[in-house]
PDB file of N, CA and C in Angstrom:
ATOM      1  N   UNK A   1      89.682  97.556  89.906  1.00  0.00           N
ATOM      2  CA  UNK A   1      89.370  96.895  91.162  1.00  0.00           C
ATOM      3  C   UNK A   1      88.635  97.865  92.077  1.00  0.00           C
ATOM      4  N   UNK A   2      88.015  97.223  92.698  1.00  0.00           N
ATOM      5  CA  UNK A   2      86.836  98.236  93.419  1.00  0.00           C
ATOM      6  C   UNK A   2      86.806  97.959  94.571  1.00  0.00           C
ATOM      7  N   UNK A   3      87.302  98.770  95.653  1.00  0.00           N
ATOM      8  CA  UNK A   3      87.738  99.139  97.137  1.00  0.00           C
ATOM      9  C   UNK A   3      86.616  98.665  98.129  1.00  0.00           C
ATOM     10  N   UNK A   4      86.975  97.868  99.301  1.00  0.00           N
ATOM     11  CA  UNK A   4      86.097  97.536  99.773  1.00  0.00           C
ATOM     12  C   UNK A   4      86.151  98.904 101.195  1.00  0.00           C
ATOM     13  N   UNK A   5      85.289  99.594 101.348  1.00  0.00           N
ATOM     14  CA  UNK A   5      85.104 100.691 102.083  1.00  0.00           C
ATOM     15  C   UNK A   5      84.812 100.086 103.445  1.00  0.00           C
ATOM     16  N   UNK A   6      84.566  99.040 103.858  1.00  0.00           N
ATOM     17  CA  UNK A   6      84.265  99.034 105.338  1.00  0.00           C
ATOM     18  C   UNK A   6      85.970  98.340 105.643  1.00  0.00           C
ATOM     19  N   UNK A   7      86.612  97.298 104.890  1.00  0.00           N
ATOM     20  CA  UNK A   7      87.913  97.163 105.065  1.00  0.00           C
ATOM     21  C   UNK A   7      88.998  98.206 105.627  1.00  0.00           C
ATOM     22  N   UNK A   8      88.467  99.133 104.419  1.00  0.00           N
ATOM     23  CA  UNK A   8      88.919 100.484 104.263  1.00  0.00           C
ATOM     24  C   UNK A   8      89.282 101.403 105.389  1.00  0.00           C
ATOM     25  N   UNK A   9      88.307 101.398 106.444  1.00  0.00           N
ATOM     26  CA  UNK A   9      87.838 101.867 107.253  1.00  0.00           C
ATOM     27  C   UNK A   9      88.470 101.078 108.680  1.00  0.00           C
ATOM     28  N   UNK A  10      88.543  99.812 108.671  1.00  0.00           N
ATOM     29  CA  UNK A  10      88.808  99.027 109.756  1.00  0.00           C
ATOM     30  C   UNK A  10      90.153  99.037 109.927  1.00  0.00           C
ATOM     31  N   UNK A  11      90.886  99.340 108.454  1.00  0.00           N
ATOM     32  CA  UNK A  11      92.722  99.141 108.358  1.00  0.00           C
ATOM     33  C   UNK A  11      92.983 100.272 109.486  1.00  0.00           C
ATOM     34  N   UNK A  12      92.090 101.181 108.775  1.00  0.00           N
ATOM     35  CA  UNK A  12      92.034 102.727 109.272  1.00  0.00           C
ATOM     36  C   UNK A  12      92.235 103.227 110.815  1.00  0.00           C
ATOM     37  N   UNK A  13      91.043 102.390 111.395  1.00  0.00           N
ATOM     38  CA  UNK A  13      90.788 102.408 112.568  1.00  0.00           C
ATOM     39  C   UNK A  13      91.830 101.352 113.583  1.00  0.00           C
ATOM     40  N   UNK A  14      92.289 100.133 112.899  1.00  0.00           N
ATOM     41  CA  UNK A  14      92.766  99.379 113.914  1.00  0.00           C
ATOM     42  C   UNK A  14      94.342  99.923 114.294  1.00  0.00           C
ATOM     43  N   UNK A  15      94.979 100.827 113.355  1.00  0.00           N
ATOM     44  CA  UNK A  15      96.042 101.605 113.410  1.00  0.00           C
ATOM     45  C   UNK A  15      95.911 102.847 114.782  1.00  0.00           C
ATOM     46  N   UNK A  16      94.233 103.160 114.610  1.00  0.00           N
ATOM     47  CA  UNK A  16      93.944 104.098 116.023  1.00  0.00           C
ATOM     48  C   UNK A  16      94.578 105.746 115.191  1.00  0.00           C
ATOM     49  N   UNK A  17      93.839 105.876 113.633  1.00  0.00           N
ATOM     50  CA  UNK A  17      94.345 107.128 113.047  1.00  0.00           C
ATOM     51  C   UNK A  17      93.357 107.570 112.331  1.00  0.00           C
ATOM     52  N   UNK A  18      92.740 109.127 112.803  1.00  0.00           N
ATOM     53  CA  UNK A  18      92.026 109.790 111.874  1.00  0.00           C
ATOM     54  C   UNK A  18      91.964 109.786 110.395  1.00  0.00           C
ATOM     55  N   UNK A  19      90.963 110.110 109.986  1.00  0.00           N
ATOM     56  CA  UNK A  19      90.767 110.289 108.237  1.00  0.00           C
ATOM     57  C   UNK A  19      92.202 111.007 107.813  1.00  0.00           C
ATOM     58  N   UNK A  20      91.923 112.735 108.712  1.00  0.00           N
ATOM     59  CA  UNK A  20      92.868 113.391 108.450  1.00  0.00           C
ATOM     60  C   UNK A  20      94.486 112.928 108.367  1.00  0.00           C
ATOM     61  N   UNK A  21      95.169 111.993 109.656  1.00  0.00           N
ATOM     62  CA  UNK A  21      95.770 111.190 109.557  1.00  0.00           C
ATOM     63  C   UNK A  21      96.292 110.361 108.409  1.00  0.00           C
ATOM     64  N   UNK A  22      94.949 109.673 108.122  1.00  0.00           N
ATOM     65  CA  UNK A  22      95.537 108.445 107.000  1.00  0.00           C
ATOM     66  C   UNK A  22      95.641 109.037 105.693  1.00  0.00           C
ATOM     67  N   UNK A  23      94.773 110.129 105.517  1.00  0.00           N
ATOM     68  CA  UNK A  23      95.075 110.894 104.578  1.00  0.00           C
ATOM     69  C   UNK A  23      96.793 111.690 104.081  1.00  0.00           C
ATOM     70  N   UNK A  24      97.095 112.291 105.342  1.00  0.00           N
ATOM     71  CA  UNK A  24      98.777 112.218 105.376  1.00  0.00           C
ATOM     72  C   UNK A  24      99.432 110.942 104.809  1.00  0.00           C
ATOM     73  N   UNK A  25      98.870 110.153 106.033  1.00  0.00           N
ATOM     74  CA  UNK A  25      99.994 108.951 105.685  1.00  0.00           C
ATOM     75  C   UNK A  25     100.580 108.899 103.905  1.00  0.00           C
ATOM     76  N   UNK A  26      99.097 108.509 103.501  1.00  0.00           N
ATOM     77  CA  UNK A  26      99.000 108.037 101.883  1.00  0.00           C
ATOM     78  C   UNK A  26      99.485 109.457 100.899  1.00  0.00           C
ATOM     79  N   UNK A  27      99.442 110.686 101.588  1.00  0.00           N
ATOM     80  CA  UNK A  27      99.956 111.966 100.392  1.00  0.00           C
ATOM     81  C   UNK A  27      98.726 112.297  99.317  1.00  0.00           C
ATOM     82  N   UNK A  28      97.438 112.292 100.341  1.00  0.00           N
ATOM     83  CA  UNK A  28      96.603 113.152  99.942  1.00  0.00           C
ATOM     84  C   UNK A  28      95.832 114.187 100.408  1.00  0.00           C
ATOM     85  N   UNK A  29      95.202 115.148  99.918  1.00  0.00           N
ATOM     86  CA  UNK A  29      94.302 115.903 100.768  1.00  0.00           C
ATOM     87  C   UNK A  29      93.326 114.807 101.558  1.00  0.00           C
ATOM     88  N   UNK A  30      92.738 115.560 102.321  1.00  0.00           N
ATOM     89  CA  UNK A  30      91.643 114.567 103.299  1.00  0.00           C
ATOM     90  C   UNK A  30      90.566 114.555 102.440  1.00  0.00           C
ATOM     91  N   UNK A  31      89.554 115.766 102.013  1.00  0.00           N
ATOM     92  CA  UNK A  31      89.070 115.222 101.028  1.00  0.00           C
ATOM     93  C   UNK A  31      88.804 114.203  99.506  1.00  0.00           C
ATOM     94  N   UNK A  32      89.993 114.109  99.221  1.00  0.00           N
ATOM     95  CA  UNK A  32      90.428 113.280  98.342  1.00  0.00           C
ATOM     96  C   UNK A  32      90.555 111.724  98.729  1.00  0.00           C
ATOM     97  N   UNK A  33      91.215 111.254 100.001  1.00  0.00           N
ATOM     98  CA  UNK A  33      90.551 110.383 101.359  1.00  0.00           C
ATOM     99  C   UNK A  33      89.427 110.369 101.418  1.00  0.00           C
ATOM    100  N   UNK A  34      88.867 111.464 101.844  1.00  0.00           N
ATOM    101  CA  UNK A  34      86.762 110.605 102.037  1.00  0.00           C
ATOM    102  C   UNK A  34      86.205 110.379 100.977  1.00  0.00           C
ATOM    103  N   UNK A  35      86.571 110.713  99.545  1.00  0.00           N
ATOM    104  CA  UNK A  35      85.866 110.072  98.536  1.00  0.00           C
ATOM    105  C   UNK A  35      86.206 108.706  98.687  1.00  0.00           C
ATOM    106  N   UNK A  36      87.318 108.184  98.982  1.00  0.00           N
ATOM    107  CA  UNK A  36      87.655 106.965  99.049  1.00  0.00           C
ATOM    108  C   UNK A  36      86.843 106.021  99.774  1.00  0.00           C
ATOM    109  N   UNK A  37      86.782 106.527 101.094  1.00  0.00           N
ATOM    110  CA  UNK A  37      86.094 106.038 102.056  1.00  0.00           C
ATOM    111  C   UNK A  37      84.749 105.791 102.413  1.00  0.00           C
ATOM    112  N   UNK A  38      84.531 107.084 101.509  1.00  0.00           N
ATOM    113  CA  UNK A  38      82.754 107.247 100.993  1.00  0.00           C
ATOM    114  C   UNK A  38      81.695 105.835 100.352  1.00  0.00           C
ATOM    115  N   UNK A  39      83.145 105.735  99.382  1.00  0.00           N
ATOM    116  CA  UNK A  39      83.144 104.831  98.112  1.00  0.00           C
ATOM    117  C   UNK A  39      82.293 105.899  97.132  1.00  0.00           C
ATOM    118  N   UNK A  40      82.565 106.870  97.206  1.00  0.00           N
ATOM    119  CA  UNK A  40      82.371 108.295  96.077  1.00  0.00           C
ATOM    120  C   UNK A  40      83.231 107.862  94.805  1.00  0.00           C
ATOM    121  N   UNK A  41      84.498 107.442  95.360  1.00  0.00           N
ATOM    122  CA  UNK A  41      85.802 107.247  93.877  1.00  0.00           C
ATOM    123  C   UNK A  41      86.452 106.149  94.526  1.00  0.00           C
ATOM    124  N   UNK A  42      86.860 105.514  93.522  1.00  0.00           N
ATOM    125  CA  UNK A  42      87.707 103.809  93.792  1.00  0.00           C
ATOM    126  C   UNK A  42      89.012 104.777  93.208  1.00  0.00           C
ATOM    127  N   UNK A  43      89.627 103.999  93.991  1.00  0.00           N
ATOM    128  CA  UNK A  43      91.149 104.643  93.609  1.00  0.00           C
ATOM    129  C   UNK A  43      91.647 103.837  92.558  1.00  0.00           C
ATOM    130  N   UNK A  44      92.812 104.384  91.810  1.00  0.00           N
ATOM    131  CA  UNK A  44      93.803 103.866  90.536  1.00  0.00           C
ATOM    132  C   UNK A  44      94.345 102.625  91.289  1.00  0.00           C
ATOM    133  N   UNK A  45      94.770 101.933  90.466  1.00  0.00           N
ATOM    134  CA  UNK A  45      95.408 100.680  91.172  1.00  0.00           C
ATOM    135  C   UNK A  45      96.811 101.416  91.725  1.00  0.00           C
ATOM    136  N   UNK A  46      97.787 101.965  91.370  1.00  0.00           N
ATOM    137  CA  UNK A  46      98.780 102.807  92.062  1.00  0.00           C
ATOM    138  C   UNK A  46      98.362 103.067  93.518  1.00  0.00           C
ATOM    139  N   UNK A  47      97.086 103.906  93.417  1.00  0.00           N
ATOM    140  CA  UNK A  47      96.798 104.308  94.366  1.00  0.00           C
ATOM    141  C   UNK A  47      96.496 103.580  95.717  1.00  0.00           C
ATOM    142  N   UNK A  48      95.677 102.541  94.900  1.00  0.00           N
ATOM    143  CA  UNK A  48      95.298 100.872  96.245  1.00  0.00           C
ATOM    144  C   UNK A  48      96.377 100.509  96.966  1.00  0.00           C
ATOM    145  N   UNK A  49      98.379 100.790  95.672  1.00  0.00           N
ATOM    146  CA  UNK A  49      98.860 100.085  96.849  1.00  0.00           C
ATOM    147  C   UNK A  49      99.521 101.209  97.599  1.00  0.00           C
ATOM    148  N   UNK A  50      99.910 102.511  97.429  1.00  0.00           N
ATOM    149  CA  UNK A  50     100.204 103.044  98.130  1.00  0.00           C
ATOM    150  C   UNK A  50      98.956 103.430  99.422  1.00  0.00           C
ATOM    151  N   UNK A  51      97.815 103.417  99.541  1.00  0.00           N
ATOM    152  CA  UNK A  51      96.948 103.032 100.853  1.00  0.00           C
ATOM    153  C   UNK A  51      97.111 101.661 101.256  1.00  0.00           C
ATOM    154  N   UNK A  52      97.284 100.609 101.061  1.00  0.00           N
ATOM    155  CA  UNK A  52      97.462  99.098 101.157  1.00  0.00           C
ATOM    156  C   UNK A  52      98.964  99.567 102.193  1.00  0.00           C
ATOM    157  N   UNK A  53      99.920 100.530 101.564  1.00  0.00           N
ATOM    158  CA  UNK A  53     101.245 100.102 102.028  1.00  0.00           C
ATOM    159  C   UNK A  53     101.477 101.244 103.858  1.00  0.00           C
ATOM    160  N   UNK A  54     100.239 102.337 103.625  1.00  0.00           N
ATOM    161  CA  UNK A  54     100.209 103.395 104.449  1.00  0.00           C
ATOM    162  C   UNK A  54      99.129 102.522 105.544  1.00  0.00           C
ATOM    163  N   UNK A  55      98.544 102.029 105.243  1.00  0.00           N
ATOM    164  CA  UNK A  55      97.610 100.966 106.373  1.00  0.00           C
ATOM    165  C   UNK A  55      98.267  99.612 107.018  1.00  0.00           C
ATOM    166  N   UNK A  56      99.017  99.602 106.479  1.00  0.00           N
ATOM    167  CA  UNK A  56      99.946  98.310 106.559  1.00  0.00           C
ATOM    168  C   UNK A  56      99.022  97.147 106.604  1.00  0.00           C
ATOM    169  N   UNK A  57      98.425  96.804 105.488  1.00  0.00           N
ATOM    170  CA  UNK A  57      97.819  95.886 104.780  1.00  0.00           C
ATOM    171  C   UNK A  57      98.208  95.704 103.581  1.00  0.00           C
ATOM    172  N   UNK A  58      97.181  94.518 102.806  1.00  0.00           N
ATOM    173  CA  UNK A  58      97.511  94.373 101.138  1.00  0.00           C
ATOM    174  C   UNK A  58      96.497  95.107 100.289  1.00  0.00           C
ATOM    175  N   UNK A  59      97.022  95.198  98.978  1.00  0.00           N
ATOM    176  CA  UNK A  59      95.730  95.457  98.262  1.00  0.00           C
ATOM    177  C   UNK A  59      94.934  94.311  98.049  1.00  0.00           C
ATOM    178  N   UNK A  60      95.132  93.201  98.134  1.00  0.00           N
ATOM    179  CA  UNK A  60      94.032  91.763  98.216  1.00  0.00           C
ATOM    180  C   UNK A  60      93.219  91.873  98.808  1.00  0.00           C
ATOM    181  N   UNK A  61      93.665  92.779 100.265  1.00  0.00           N
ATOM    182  CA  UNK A  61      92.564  92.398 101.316  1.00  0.00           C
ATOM    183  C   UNK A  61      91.741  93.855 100.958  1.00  0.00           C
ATOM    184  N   UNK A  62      92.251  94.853 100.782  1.00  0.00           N
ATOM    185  CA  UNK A  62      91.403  95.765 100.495  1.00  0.00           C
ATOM    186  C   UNK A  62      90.473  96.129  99.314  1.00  0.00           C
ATOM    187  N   UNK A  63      90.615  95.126  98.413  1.00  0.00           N
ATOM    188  CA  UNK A  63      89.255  94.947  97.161  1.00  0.00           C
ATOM    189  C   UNK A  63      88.863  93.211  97.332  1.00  0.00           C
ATOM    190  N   UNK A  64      88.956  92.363  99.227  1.00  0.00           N
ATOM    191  CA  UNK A  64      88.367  91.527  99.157  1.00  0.00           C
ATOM    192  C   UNK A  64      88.899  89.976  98.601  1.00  0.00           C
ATOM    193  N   UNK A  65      89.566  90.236  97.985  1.00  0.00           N
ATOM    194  CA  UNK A  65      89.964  89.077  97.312  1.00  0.00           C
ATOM    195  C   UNK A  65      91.076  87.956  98.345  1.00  0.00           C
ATOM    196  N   UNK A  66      91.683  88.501  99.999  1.00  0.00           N
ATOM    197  CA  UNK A  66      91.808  87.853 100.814  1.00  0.00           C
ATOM    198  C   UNK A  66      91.282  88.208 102.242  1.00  0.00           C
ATOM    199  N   UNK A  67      91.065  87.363 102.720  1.00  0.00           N
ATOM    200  CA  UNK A  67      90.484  87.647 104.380  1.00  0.00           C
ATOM    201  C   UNK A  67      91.494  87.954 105.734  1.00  0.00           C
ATOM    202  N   UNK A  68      93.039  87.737 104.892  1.00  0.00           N
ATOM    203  CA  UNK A  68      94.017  87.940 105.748  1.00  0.00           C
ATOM    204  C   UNK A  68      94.381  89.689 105.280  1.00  0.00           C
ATOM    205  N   UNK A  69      94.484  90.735 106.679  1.00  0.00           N
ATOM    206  CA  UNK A  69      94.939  91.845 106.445  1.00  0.00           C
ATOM    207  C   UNK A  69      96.174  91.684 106.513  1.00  0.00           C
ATOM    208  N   UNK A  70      96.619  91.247 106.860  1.00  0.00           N
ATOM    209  CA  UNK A  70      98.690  91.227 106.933  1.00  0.00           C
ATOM    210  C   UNK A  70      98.888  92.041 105.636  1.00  0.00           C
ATOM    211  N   UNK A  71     100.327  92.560 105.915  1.00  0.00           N
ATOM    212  CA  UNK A  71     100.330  93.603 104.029  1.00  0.00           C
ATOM    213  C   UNK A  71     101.068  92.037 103.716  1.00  0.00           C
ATOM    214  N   UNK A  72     101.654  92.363 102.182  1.00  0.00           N
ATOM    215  CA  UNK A  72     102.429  91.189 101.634  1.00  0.00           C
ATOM    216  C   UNK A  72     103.720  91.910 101.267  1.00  0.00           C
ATOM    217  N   UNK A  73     104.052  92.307 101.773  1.00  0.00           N
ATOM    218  CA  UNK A  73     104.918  93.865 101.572  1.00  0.00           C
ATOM    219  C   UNK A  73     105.710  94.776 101.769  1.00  0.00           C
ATOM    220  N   UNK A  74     106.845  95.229 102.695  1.00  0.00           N
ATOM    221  CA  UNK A  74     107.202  96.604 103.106  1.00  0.00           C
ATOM    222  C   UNK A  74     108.486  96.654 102.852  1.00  0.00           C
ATOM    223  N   UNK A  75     107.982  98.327 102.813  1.00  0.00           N
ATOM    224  CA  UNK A  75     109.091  99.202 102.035  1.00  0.00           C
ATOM    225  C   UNK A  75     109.977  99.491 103.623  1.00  0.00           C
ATOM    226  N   UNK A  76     111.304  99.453 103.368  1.00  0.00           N
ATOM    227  CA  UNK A  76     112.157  99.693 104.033  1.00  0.00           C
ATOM    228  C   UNK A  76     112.999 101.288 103.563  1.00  0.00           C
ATOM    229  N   UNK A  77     112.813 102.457 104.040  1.00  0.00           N
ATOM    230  CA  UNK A  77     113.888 103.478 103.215  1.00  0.00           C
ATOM    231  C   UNK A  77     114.592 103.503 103.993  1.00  0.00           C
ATOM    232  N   UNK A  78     116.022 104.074 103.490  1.00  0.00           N
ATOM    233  CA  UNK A  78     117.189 104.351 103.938  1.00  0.00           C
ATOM    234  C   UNK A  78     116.820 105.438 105.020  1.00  0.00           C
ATOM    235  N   UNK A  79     116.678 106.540 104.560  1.00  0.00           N
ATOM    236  CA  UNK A  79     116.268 107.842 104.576  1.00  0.00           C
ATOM    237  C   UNK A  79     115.079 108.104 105.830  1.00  0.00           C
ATOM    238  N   UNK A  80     114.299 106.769 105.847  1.00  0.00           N
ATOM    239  CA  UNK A  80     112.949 107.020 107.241  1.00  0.00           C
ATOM    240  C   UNK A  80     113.936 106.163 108.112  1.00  0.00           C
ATOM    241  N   UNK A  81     114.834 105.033 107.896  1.00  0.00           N
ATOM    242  CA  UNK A  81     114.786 103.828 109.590  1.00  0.00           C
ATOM    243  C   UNK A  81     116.413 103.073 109.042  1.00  0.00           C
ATOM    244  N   UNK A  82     117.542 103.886 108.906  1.00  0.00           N
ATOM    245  CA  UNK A  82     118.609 103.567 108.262  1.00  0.00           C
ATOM    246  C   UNK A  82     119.110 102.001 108.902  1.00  0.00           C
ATOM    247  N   UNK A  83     118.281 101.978 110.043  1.00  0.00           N
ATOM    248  CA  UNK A  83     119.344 100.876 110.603  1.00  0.00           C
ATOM    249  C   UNK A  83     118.661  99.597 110.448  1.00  0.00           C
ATOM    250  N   UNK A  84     117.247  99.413 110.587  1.00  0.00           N
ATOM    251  CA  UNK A  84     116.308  98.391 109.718  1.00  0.00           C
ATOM    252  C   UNK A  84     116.383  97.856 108.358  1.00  0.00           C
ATOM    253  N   UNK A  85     116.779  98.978 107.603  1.00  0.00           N
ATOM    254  CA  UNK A  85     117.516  98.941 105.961  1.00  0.00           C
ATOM    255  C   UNK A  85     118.667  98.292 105.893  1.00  0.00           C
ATOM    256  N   UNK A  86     119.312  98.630 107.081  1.00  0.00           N
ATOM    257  CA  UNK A  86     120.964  97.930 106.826  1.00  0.00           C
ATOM    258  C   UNK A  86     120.596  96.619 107.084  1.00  0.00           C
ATOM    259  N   UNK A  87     119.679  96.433 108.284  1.00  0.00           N
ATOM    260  CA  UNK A  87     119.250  94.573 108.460  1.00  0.00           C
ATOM    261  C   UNK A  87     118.740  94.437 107.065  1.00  0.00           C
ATOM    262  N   UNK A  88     118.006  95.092 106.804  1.00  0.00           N
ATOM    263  CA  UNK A  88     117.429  93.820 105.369  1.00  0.00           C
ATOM    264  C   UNK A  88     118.206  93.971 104.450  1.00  0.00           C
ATOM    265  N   UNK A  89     119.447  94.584 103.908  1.00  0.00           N
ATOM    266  CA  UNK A  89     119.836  95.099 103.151  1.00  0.00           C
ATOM    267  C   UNK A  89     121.457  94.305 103.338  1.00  0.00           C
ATOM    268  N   UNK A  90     121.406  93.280 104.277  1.00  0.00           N
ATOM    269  CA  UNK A  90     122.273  92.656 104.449  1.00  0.00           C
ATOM    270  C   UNK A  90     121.805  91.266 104.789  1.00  0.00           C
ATOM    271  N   UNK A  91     120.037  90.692 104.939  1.00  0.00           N
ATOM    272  CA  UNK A  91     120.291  89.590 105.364  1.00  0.00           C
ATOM    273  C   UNK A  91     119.319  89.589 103.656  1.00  0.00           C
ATOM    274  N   UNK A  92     119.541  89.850 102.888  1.00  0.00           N
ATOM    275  CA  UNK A  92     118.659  89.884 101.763  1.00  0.00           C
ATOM    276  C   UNK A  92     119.333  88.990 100.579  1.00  0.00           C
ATOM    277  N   UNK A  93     120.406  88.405 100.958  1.00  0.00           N
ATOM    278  CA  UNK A  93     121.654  87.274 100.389  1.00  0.00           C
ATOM    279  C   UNK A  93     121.758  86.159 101.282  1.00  0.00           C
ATOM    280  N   UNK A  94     121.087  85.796 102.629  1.00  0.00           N
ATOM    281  CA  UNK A  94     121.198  85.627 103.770  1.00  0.00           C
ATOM    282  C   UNK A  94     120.924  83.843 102.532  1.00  0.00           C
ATOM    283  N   UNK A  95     121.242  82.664 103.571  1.00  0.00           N
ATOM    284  CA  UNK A  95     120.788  81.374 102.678  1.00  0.00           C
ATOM    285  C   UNK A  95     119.829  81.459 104.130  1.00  0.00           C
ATOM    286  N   UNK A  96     119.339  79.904 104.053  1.00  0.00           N
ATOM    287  CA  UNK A  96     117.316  79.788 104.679  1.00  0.00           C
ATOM    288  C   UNK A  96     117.773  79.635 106.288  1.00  0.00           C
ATOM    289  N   UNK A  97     118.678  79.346 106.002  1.00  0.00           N
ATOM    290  CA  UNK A  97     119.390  78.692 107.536  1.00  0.00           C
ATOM    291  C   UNK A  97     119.592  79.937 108.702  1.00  0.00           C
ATOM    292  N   UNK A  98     120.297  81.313 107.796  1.00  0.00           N
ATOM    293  CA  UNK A  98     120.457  82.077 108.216  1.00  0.00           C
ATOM    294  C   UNK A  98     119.481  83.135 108.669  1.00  0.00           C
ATOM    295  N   UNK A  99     118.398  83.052 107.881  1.00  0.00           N
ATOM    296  CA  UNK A  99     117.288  83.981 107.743  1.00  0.00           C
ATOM    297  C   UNK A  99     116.450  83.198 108.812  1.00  0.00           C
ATOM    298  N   UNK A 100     116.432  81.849 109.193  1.00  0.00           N
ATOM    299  CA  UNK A 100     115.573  81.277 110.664  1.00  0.00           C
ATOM    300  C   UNK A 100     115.884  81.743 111.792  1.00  0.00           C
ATOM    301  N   UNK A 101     117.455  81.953 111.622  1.00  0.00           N
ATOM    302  CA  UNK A 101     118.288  82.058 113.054  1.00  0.00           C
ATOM    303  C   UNK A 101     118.394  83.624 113.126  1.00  0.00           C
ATOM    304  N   UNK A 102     118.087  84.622 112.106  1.00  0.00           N
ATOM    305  CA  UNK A 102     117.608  85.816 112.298  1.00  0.00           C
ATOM    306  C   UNK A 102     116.199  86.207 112.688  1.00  0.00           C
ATOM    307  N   UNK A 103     115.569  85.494 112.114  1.00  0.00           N
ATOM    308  CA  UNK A 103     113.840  85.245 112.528  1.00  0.00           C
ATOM    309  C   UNK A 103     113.977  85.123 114.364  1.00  0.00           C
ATOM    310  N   UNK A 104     114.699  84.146 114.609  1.00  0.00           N
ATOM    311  CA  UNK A 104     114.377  83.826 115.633  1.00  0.00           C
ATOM    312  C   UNK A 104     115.032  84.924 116.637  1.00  0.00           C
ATOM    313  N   UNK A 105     115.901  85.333 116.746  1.00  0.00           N
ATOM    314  CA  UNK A 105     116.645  86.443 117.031  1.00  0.00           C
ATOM    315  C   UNK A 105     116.013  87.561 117.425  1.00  0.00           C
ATOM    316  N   UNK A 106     114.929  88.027 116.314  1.00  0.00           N
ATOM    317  CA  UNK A 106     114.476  89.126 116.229  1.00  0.00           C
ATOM    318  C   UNK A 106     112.722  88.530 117.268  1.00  0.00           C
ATOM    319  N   UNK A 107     112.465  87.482 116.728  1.00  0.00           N
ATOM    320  CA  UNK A 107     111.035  86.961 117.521  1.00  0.00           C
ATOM    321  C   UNK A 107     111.959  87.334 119.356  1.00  0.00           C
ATOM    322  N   UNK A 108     112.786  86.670 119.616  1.00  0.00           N
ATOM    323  CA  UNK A 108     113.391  86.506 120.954  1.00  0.00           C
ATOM    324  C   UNK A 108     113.384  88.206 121.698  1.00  0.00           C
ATOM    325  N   UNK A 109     113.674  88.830 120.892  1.00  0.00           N
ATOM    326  CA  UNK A 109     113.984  90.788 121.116  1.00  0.00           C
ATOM    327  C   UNK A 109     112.470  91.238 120.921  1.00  0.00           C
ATOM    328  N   UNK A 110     111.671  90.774 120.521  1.00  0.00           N
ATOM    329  CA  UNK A 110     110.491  91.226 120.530  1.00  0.00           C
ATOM    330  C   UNK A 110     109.842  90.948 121.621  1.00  0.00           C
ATOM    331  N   UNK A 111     109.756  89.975 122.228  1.00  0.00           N
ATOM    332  CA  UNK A 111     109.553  89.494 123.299  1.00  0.00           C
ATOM    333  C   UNK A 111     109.899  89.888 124.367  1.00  0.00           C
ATOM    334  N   UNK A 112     111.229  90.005 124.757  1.00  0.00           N
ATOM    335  CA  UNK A 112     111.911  90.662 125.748  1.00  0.00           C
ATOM    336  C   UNK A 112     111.257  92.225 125.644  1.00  0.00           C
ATOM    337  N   UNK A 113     110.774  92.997 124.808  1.00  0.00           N
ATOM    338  CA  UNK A 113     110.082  94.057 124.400  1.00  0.00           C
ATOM    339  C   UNK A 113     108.692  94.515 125.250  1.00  0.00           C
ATOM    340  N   UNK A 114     108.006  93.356 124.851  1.00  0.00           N
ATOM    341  CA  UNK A 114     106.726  93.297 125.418  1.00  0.00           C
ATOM    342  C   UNK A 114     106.810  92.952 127.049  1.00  0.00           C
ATOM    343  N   UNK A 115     107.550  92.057 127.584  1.00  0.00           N
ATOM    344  CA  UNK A 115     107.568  91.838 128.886  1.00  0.00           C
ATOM    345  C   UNK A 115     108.006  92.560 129.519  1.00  0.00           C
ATOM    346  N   UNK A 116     109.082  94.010 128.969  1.00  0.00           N
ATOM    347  CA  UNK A 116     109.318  95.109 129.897  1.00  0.00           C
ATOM    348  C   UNK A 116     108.248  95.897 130.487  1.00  0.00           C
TER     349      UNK A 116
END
C-alpha cells in the first residue's frame, strides 16, 4: 500500500507537531520520518499502522482508500492512562444499553469541559 504524503502531512499538522515530533511519536529517527513524508519510502504495512495510530487516524485514510480521518482504533495502555484502561476495561462486557448511558455520560463531561 502506498502512503498518501499530503494526508501524511495534514494528520501531521492538524495535531500542531513537528516532523521531529511525529517522528518520536511513531519510534523513529526523523530522518527515517522524512523519507516517509518525502514519499522517498512507503512504509511496511506494520509501519502504516503504527503512524495511523501516532496521528490518530486510520491506515484507510492514509493510503486514501477513506475520506474520513477519524482512526478506527485506540490503544488504551495500562502503563500510559491507568484510569481510562480501567473505563474500557470494564465497560468492554458492558450490554448496548449500558455503553449509550456511558456514551452519554462521558459526551455530558466533555461538555461541561469545554464551557469552563
Amino acid at each position: 500500500m502506498k502512503i498518501d504524503i499530503e494526508r501524511l502531512k495534514l494528520c501531521r499538522e492538524k495535531l500542531g507537531i513537528s516532523k521531529q515530533a511525529a517522528s518520536k511519536r511513531i519510534g523513529l529517527s526523523q530522518p527515517a520520518y522524512l523519507r516517509y513524508e518525502s514519499g522517498e519510502r512507503n512504509p511496511s504495512p506494520q509501519m502504516l499502522k503504527e503512524i495511523a495510530r501516532a496521528l490518530h487516524t486510520s491506515v484507510d485514510y492514509l493510503v486514501g482508500t477513506t475520506d474520513d480521518p477519524s482512526p478506527n482504533a485506540f490503544e488504551v495502555r495500562r502503563d500510559e492512562d491507568e484510569e481510562l484502561f480501567l473505563v474500557v476495561e470494564r465497560a468492554v462486557n458492558f450490554d448496548q444499553m449500558q455503553k449509550k448511558r456511558l456514551l452519554k455520560y462521558t459526551e455530558k463531561i466533555a461538555n461541561n469541559n469545554h464551557s469552563e
